[in-house]
Protein backbone atom coordinates (compact mmCIF):
# COMPACT_ATOMS: atom_id res chain seq x y z
CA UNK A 1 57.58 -44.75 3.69
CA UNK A 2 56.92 -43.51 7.27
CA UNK A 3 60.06 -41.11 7.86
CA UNK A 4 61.58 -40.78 11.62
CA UNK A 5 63.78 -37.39 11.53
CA UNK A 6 65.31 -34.96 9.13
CA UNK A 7 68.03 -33.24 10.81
CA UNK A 8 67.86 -29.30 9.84
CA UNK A 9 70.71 -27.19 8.19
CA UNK A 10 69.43 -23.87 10.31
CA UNK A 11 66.54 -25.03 12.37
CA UNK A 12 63.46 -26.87 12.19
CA UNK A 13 60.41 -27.10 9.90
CA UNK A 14 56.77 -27.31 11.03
CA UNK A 15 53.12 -26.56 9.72
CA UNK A 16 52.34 -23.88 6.67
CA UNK A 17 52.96 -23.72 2.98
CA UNK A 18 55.32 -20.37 2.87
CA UNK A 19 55.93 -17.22 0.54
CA UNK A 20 59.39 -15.26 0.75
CA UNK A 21 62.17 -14.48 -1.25
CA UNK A 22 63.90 -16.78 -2.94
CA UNK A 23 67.43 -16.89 -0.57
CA UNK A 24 64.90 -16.53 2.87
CA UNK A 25 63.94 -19.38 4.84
CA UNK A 26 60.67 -19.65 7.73
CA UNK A 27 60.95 -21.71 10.54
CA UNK A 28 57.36 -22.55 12.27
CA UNK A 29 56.37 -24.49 15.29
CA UNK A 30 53.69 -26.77 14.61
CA UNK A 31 51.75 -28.58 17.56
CA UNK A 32 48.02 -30.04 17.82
CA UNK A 33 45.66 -31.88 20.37
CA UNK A 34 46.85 -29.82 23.10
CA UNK A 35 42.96 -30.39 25.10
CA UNK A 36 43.80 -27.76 27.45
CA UNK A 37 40.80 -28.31 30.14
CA UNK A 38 41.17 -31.52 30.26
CA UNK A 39 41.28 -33.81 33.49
CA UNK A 40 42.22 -37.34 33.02
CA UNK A 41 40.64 -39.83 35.18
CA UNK A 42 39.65 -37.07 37.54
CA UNK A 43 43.13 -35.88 38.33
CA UNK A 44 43.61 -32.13 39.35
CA UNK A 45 46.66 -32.31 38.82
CA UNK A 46 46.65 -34.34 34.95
CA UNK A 47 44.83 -31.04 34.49
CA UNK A 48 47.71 -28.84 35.43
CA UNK A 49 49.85 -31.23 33.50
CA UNK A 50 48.25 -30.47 30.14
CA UNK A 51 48.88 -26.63 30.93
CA UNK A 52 52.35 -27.56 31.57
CA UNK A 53 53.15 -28.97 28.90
CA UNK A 54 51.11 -26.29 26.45
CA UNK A 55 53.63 -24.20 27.98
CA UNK A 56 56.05 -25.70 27.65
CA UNK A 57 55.80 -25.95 23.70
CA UNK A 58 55.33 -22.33 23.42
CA UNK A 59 58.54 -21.55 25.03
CA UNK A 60 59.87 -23.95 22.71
CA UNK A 61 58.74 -21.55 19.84
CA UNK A 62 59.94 -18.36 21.59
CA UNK A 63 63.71 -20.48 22.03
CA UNK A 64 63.72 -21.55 18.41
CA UNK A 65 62.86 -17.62 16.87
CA UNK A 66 60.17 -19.53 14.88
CA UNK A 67 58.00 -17.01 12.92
CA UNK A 68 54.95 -19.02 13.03
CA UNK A 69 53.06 -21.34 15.39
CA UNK A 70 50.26 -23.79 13.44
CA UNK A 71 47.83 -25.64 15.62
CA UNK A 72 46.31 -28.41 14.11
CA UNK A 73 42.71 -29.03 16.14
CA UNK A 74 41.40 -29.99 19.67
CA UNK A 75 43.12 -26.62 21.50
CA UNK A 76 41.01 -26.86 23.86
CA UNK A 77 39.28 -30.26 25.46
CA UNK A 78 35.78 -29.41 25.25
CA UNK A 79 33.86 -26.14 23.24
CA UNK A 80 33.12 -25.02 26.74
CA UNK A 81 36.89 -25.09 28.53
CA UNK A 82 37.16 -24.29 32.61
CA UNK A 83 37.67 -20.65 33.51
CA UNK A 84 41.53 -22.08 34.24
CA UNK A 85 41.83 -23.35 30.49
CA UNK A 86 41.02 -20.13 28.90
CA UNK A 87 42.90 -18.10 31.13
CA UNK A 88 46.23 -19.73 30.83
CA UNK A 89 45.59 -20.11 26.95
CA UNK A 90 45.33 -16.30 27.13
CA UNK A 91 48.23 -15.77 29.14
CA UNK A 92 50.81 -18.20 27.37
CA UNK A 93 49.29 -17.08 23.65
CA UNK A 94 50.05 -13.52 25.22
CA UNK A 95 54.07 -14.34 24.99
CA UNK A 96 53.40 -14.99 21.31
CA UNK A 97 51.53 -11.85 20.43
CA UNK A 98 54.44 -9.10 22.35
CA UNK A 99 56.77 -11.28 19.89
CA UNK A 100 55.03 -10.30 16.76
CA UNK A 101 54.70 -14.49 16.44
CA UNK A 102 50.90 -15.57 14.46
CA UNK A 103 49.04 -18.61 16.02
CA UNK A 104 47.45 -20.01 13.43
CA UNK A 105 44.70 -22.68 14.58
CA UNK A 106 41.96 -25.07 13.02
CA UNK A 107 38.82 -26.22 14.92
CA UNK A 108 39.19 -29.66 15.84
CA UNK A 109 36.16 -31.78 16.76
CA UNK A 110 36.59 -31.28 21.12
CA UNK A 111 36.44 -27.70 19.72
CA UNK A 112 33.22 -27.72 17.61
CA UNK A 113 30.10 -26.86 19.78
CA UNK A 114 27.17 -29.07 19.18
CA UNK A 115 24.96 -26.64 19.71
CA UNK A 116 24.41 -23.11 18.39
CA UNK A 117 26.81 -21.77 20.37
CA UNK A 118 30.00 -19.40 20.15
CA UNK A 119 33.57 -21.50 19.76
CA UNK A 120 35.70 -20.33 22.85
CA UNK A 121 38.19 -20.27 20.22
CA UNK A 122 36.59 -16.92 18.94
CA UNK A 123 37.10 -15.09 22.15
CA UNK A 124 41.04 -15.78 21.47
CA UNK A 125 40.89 -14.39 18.05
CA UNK A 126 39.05 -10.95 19.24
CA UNK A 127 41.67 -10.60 21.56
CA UNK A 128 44.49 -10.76 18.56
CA UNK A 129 46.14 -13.75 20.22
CA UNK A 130 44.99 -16.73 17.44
CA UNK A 131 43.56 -16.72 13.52
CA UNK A 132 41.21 -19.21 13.51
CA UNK A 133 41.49 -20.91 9.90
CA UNK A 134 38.20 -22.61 8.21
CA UNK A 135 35.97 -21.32 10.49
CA UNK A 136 32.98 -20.99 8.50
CA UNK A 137 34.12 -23.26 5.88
CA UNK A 138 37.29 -24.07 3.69
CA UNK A 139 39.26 -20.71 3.53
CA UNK A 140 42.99 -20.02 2.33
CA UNK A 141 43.96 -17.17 3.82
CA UNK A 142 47.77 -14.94 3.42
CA UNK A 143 49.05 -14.12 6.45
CA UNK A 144 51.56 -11.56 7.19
CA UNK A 145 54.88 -12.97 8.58
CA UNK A 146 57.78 -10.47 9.92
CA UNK A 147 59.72 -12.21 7.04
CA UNK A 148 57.23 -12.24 4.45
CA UNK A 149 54.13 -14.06 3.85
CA UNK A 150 51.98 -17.65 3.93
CA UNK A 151 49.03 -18.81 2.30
CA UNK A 152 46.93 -20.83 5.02
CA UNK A 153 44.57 -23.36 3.97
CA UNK A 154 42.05 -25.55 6.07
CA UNK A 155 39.06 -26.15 7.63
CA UNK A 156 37.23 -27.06 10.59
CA UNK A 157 37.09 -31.49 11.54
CA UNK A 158 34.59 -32.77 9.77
CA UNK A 159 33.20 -35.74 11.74
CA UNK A 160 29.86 -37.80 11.49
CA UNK A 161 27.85 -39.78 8.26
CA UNK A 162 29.72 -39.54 5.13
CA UNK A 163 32.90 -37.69 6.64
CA UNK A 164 34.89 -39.01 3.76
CA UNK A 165 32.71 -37.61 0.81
CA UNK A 166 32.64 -33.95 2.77
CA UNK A 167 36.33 -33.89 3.86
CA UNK A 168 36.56 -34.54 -0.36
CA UNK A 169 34.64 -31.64 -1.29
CA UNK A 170 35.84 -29.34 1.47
CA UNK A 171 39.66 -29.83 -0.14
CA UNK A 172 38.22 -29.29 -3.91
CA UNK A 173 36.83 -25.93 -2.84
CA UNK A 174 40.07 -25.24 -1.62
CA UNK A 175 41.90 -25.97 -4.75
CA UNK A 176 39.48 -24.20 -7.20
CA UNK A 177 40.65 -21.16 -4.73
CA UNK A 178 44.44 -21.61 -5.43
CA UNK A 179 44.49 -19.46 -8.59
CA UNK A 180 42.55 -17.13 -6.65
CA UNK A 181 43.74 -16.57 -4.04
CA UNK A 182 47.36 -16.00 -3.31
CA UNK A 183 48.60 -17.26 -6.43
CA UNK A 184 52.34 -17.84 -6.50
CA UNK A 185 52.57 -17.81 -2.33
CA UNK A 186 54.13 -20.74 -0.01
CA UNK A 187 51.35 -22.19 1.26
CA UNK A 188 50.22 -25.21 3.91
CA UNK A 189 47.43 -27.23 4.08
CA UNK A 190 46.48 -27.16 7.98
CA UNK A 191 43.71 -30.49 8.71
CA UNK A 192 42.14 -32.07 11.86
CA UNK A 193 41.25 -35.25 10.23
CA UNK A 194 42.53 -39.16 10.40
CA UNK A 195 44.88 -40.55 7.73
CA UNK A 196 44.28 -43.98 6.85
CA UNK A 197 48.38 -44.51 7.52
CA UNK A 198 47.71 -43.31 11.23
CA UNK A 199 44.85 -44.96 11.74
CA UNK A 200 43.51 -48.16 10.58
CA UNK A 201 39.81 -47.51 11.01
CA UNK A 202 38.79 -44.00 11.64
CA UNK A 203 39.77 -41.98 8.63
CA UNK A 204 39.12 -39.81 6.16
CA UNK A 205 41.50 -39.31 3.82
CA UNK A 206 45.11 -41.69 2.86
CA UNK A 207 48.37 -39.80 2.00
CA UNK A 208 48.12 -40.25 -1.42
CA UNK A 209 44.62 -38.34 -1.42
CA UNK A 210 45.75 -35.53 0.14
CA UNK A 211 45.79 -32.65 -2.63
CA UNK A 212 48.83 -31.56 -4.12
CA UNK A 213 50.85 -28.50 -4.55
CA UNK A 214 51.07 -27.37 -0.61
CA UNK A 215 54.78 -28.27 0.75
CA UNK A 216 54.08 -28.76 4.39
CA UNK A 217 51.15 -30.61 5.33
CA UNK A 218 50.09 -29.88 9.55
CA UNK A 219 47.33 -32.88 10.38
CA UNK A 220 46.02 -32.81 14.02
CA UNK A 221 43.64 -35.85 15.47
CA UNK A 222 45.99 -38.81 15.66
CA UNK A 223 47.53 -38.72 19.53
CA UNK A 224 51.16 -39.84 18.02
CA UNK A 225 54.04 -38.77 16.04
CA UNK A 226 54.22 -39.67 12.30
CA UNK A 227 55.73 -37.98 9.05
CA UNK A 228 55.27 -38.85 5.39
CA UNK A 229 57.01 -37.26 2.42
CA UNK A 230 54.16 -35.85 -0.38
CA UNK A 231 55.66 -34.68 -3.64
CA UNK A 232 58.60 -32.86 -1.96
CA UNK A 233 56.34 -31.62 0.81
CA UNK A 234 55.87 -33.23 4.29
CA UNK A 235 53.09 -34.57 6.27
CA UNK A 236 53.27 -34.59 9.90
CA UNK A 237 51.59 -35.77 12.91
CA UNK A 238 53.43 -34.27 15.97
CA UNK A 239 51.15 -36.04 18.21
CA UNK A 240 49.47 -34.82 21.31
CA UNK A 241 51.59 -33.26 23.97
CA UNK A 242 50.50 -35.63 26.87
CA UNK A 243 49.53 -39.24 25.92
CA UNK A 244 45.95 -39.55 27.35
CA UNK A 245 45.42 -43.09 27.15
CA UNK A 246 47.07 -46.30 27.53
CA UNK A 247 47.57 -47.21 24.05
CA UNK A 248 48.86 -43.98 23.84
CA UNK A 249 51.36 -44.02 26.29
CA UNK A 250 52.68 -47.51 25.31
CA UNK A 251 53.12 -46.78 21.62
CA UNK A 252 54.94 -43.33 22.31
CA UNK A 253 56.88 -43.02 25.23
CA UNK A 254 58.16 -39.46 24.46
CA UNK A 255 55.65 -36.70 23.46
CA UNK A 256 56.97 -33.89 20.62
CA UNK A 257 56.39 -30.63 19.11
CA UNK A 258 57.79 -30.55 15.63
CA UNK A 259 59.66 -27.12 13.93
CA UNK A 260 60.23 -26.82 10.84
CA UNK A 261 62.95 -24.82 8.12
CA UNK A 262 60.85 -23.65 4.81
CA UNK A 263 61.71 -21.51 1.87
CA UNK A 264 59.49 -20.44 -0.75
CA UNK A 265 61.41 -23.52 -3.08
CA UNK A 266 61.14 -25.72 -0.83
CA UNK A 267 61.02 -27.68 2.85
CA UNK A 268 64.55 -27.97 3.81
CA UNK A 269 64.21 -30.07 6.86
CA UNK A 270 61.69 -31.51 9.50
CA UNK A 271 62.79 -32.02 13.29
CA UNK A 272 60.95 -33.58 16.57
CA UNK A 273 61.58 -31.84 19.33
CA UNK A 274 60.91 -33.76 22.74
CA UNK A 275 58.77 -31.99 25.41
CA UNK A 276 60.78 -32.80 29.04
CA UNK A 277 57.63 -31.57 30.97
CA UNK A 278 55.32 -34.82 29.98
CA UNK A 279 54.68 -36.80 32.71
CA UNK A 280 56.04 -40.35 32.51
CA UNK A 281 53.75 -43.02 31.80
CA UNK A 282 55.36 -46.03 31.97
CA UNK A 283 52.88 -49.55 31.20
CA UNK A 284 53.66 -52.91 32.58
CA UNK A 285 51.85 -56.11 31.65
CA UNK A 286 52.89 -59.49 34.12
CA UNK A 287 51.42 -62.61 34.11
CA UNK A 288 50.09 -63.61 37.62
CA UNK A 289 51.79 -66.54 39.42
CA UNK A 290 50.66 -66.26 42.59
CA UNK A 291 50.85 -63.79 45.51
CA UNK A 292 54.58 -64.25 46.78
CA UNK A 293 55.88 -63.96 43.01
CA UNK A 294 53.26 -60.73 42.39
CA UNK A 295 54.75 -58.99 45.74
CA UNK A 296 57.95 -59.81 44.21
CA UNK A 297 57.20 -57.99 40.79
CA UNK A 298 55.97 -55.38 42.69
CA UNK A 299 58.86 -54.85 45.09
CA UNK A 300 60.94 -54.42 42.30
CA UNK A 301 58.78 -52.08 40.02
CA UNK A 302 58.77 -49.60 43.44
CA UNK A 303 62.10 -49.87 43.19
CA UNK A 304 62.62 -48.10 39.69
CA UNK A 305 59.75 -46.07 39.77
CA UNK A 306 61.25 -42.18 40.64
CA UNK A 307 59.37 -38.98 40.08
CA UNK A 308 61.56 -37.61 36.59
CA UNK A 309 61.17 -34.44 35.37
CA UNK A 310 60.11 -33.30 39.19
CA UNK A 311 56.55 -35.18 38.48
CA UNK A 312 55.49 -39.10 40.30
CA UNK A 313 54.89 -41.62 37.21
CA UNK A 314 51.27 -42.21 35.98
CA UNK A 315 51.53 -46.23 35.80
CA UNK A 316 49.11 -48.31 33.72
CA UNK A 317 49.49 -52.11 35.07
CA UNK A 318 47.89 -55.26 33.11
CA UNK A 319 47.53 -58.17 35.52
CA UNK A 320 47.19 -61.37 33.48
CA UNK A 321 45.61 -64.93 34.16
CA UNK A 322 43.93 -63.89 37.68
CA UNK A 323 42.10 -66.44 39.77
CA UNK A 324 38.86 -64.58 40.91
CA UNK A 325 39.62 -65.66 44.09
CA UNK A 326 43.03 -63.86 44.25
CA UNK A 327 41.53 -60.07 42.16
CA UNK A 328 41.07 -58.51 45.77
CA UNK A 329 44.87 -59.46 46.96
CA UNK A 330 45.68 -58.28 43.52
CA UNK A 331 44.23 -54.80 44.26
CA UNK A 332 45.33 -54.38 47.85
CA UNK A 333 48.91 -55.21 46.68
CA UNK A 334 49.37 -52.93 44.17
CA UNK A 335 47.60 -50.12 46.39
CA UNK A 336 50.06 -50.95 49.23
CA UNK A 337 53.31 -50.85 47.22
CA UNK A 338 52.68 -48.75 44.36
CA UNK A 339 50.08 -46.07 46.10
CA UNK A 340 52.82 -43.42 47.54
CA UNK A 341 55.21 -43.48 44.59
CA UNK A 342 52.93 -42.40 42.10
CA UNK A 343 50.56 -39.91 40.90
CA UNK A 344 47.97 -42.09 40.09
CA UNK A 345 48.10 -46.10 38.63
CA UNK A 346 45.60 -47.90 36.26
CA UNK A 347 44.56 -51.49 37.11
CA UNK A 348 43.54 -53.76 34.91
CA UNK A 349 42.70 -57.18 35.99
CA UNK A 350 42.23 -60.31 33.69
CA UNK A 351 40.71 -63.69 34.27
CA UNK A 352 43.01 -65.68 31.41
CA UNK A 353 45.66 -65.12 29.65
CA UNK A 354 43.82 -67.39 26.87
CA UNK A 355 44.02 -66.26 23.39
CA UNK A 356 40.81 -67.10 21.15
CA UNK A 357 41.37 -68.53 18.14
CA UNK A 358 39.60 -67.86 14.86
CA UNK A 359 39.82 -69.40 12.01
CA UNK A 360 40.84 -67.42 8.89
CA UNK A 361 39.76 -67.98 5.31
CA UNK A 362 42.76 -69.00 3.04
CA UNK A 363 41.72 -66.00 0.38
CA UNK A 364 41.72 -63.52 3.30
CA UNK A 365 44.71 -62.76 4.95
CA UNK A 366 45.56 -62.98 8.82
CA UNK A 367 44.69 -59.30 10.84
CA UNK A 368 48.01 -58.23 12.19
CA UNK A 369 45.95 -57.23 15.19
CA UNK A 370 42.08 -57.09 16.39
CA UNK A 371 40.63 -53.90 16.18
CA UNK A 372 37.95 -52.74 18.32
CA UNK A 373 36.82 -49.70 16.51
CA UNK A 374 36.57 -52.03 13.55
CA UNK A 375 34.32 -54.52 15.40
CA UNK A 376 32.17 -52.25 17.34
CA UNK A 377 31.59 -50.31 14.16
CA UNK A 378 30.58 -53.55 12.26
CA UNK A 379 27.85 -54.27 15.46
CA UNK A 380 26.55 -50.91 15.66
CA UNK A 381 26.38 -49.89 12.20
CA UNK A 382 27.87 -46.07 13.24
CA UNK A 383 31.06 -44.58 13.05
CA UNK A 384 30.87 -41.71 15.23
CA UNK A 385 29.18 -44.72 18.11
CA UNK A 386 31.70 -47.37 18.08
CA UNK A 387 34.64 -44.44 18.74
CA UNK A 388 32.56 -43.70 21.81
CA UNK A 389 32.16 -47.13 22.68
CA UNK A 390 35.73 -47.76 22.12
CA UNK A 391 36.59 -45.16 24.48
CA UNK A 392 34.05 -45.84 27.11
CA UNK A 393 36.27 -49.53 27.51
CA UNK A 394 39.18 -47.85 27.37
CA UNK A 395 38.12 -45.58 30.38
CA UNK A 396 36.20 -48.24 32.72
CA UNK A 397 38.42 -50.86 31.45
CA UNK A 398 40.15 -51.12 34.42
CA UNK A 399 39.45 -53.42 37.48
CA UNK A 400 40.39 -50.72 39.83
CA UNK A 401 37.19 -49.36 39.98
CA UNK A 402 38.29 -46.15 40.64
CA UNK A 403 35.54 -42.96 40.88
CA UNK A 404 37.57 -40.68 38.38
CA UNK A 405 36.94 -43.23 35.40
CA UNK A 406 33.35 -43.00 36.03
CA UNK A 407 33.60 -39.12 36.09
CA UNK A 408 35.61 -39.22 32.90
CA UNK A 409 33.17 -41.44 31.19
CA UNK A 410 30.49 -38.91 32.03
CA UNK A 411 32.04 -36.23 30.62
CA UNK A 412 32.34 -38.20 27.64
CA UNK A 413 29.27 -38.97 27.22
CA UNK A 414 27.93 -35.51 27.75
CA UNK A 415 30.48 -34.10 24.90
CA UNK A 416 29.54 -36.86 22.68
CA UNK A 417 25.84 -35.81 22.95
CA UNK A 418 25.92 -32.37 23.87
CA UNK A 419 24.02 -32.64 27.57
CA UNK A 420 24.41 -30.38 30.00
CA UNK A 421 26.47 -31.15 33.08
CA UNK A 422 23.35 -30.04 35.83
CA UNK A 423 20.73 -32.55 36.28
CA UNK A 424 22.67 -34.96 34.48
C-alpha cells in the first residue's frame, strides 16, 4: 500500500540503513534528481531555480540537525555541468562539510559519462565535500557518523539492454557482501533505478524484489514523491526538487525533501518536508469555444495568477478542439494576456478534442490510461529509444513554437548520444 506521511516522535527519517546504540536514534536528509545545470526550455533563470531550490534543501538539513544527507542519482544534469553548477554545488556542499554532516551520493544516469571520461562527481569527493557510493561497482561501505555509524550500500544507474538482469546481479553481489562487510551495522540500500510501482513502463526492479534486510530504502529516478513499507523498512521516492515537465508538475503540485528518525532497531518515522522555493507550475486544460469565451478564460486566469514565493508562475496551457483557422488568435491571445505575468508559459494547441476508440478484447482488460513509453517502445523495439522519443514530444509538444524547446531538445539529444556541443 502506497503510504502518504508518518508523523515523527523526534524528527524525520530519510535515506541509510543505520548502526548505533541501542537507546540512539539518526535522523538523515534524503533528496535525489536535483540536475543542478540544468536549463529548462532555455530559461536562465529555470537554471537559477534549480540552484535555489538545491539550496534550499540543504538548509533544510542544517535546520533539522540531521547527521546525514543521502542523494539518490542525477546531482548534477549532465556528466559535464556549467562552471555555475559545480561552483554552487561546491559552495552549498561546503555548509555541510564545516558541520561535520556526510553527503552520501549515487551516480545517476545524467551523471554517468558516456565516454571515457572523469564523473564531475569525483572532483566533489577529492575535495571531502561528497562519498560517492558504487562507483566502480556495487560497494557497501561504513561510514562514520558523529553519533555512530552506517553501512551504505549501492551502485551506480544501470540503464540500457537487459537493465533488469544487471540491476539483479548488481544487488546479489551486494548481499553475498553483508556478512562481510559490516556485519551487525544499520544499513541502507541507496538506488537510482525505476520501481515498477512508480513507473508503469520503465523499470527495473518492483518493491517486492528489492532485497531484504536494509531498513530504509533511498531510490532516486522517478520525478515524484512515493513511499512503500518493506519488511519494517521504508522505501521512498522524495521526488525531484523542481518538477521539470508537465506531467510532472500536474501530478505533484508541491516538491519535497524527505528526513527521516532511525535507530539501529528500527525506522521510527518518515516525514515530507515541502520545499517553499519551487516555482509554481500551475497547468490548465480549456476547451476552445471561440475567441470572446477564450479572452474570457484568459482574463480570468491573469487574474489569479501572482508571483508566490517572490517567483512569476511557469504556466503549462492545453487548448482543446482548435479550428486551424483560429491557432494564430489562439497564440496571440495568450501572449497578450498571459506574457507579463509570468516567467515563461507552455502552449499546446489541439485540433479535436476527439477521443479514439479501440476496441478491447474481452480476456484483456481495459488500460487505465495510454502509455507512450509503452507504445513507442513496442514500434522501436528499444528501451533506452522510446524514453528519448517520449521526451522529445514532451519538449516540442507544444504549438508555441518557442526557440528554447528546440535548444532543449538538442541538448537532449547530444546527452542521449554523447555528441559534442561544437559543430553540432
Amino acid at each position: 500500500m502506497l503510504l502518504e506521511y508518518y508523523p515523527s516522535r523526534l524528527g524525520f527519517l530519510a535515506g541509510v540503513w543505520f548502526s548505533l546504540g541501542s537507546g540512539s536514534s539518526v535522523l538523515l536528509l534524503h533528496l535525489s534528481d536535483t540536475h543542478l545545470g540544468y536549463r529548462q526550455y532555455g530559461v536562465f533563470e529555470r537554471e537559477l531555480d534549480v540552484y535555489d531550490v538545491f539550496e534550499e534543501s540543504i538548509e533544510l538539513a542544517l535546520r533539522e540537525h540531521v547527521d546525514l544527507v543521502v542523494h539518490a542519482g542525477d546531482f548534477f544534469d549532465s556528466p559535464r555541468p556549467p562552471p555555475q553548477a559545480l561552483r554552487n554545488a561546491i559552495r552549498v556542499l561546503g555548509l555541510l562539510r564545516d558541520r561535520g554532516i556526510p553527503f552520501l551520493v549515487v551516480m545517476g544516469d545524467h551523471d554517468l559519462p558516456r565516454r571515457r571520461m572523469l564523473p564531475p562527481l569525483v572532483i566533489l569527493e577529492d575535495l571531502g565535500l561528497a562519498r560517492i557510493i558504487g562507483l566502480r561497482g556495487p560497494e557497501k561501505a561504513t561510514v562514520r557518523l558523529r553519533a555512530g555509524s552506517v553501512v551504505a550500500a549501492g551502485f551506480s544507474a544501470i540503464r540500457g539492454p537487459a537493465a533488469r538482469q544487471r540491476v539483479r546481479e548488481a544487488l546479489s553481489r551486494l548481499a553475498s557482501a553483508r556478512s562481510s562487510t559490516g556485519s551487525g551495522l544499520p544499513s541502507i540500500l541507496v538506488l537510482h533505478q525505476g520501481l515498477r510501482e512508480a513507473l508503469a513502463f520503465d523499470y527495473e526492479l518492483d518493491v517486492s524484489t528489492l532485497p531484504s534486510g536494509f531498513q530504509y530504502y533511498a531510490m532516486g529516478h522517478v520525478h515524484l514523491h512515493y513511499v512503500w513499507r518493506r519488511d519494517g523498512g521504508y522505501v521512498v521516492y522524495p521526488g525531484s526538487p523542481e518538477a521539470f515537465r508537465r506531467d510532472e508538475a500536474a501530478r505533484q503540485r508541491d516538491r519535497y525533501v524527505v528526513v527521516s528518525e532511525i535507530n539501529s532497531r528500527e525506522a521510527l518515522s518518515v516525514q515530507r518536508l515541502k520545499l517553499t522555493r519551487a516555482r509554481p507550475q500551475p497547468v490548465y486544460v480549456v476547451g476552445y469555444e471561440g475567441s470572446e469565451q477564450f479572452t474570457r478564460f484568459l482574463a480570468g486566469l491573469a487574474s489569479v495568477l501572482r508571483a508566490s514565493n517572490g517567483k512569476k508562475p511557469l504556466v503549462h496551457l492545453k487548448v482543446m478542439g482548435v479550428p486551424a483557422a483560429a491557432r494564430q488568435r489562439v497564440r496571440e491571445l495568450v501572449e497578450r494576456v498571459l506574457g507579463d505575468r509570468v516567467l515563461a508559459y507552455r502552449l499546446e494547441i489541439s485540433h479535436t478534442d476527439t477521443i479514439e476508440v479501440r476496441e478491447v478484447k474481452a480476456d484483456r482488460p481495459a488500460p487505465d490510461s495510454i502509455n507512450a513509453r509503452e507504445i513507442l517502445a513496442a514500434l522501436l523495439n528499444d528501451r533506452e529509444l522510446a524514453e528519448l522519443g517520449y521526451q522529445l514530444i514532451e519538449i516540442l509538444g507544444s504549438d508555441s513554437g518557442e526557440a528554447g524547446s528546440v535548444s532543449e531538445a538538442l541538448q537532449l539529444v547530444r546527452r542521449f548520444y554523447g555528441i559534442e556541443d561544437e559543430g553540432f
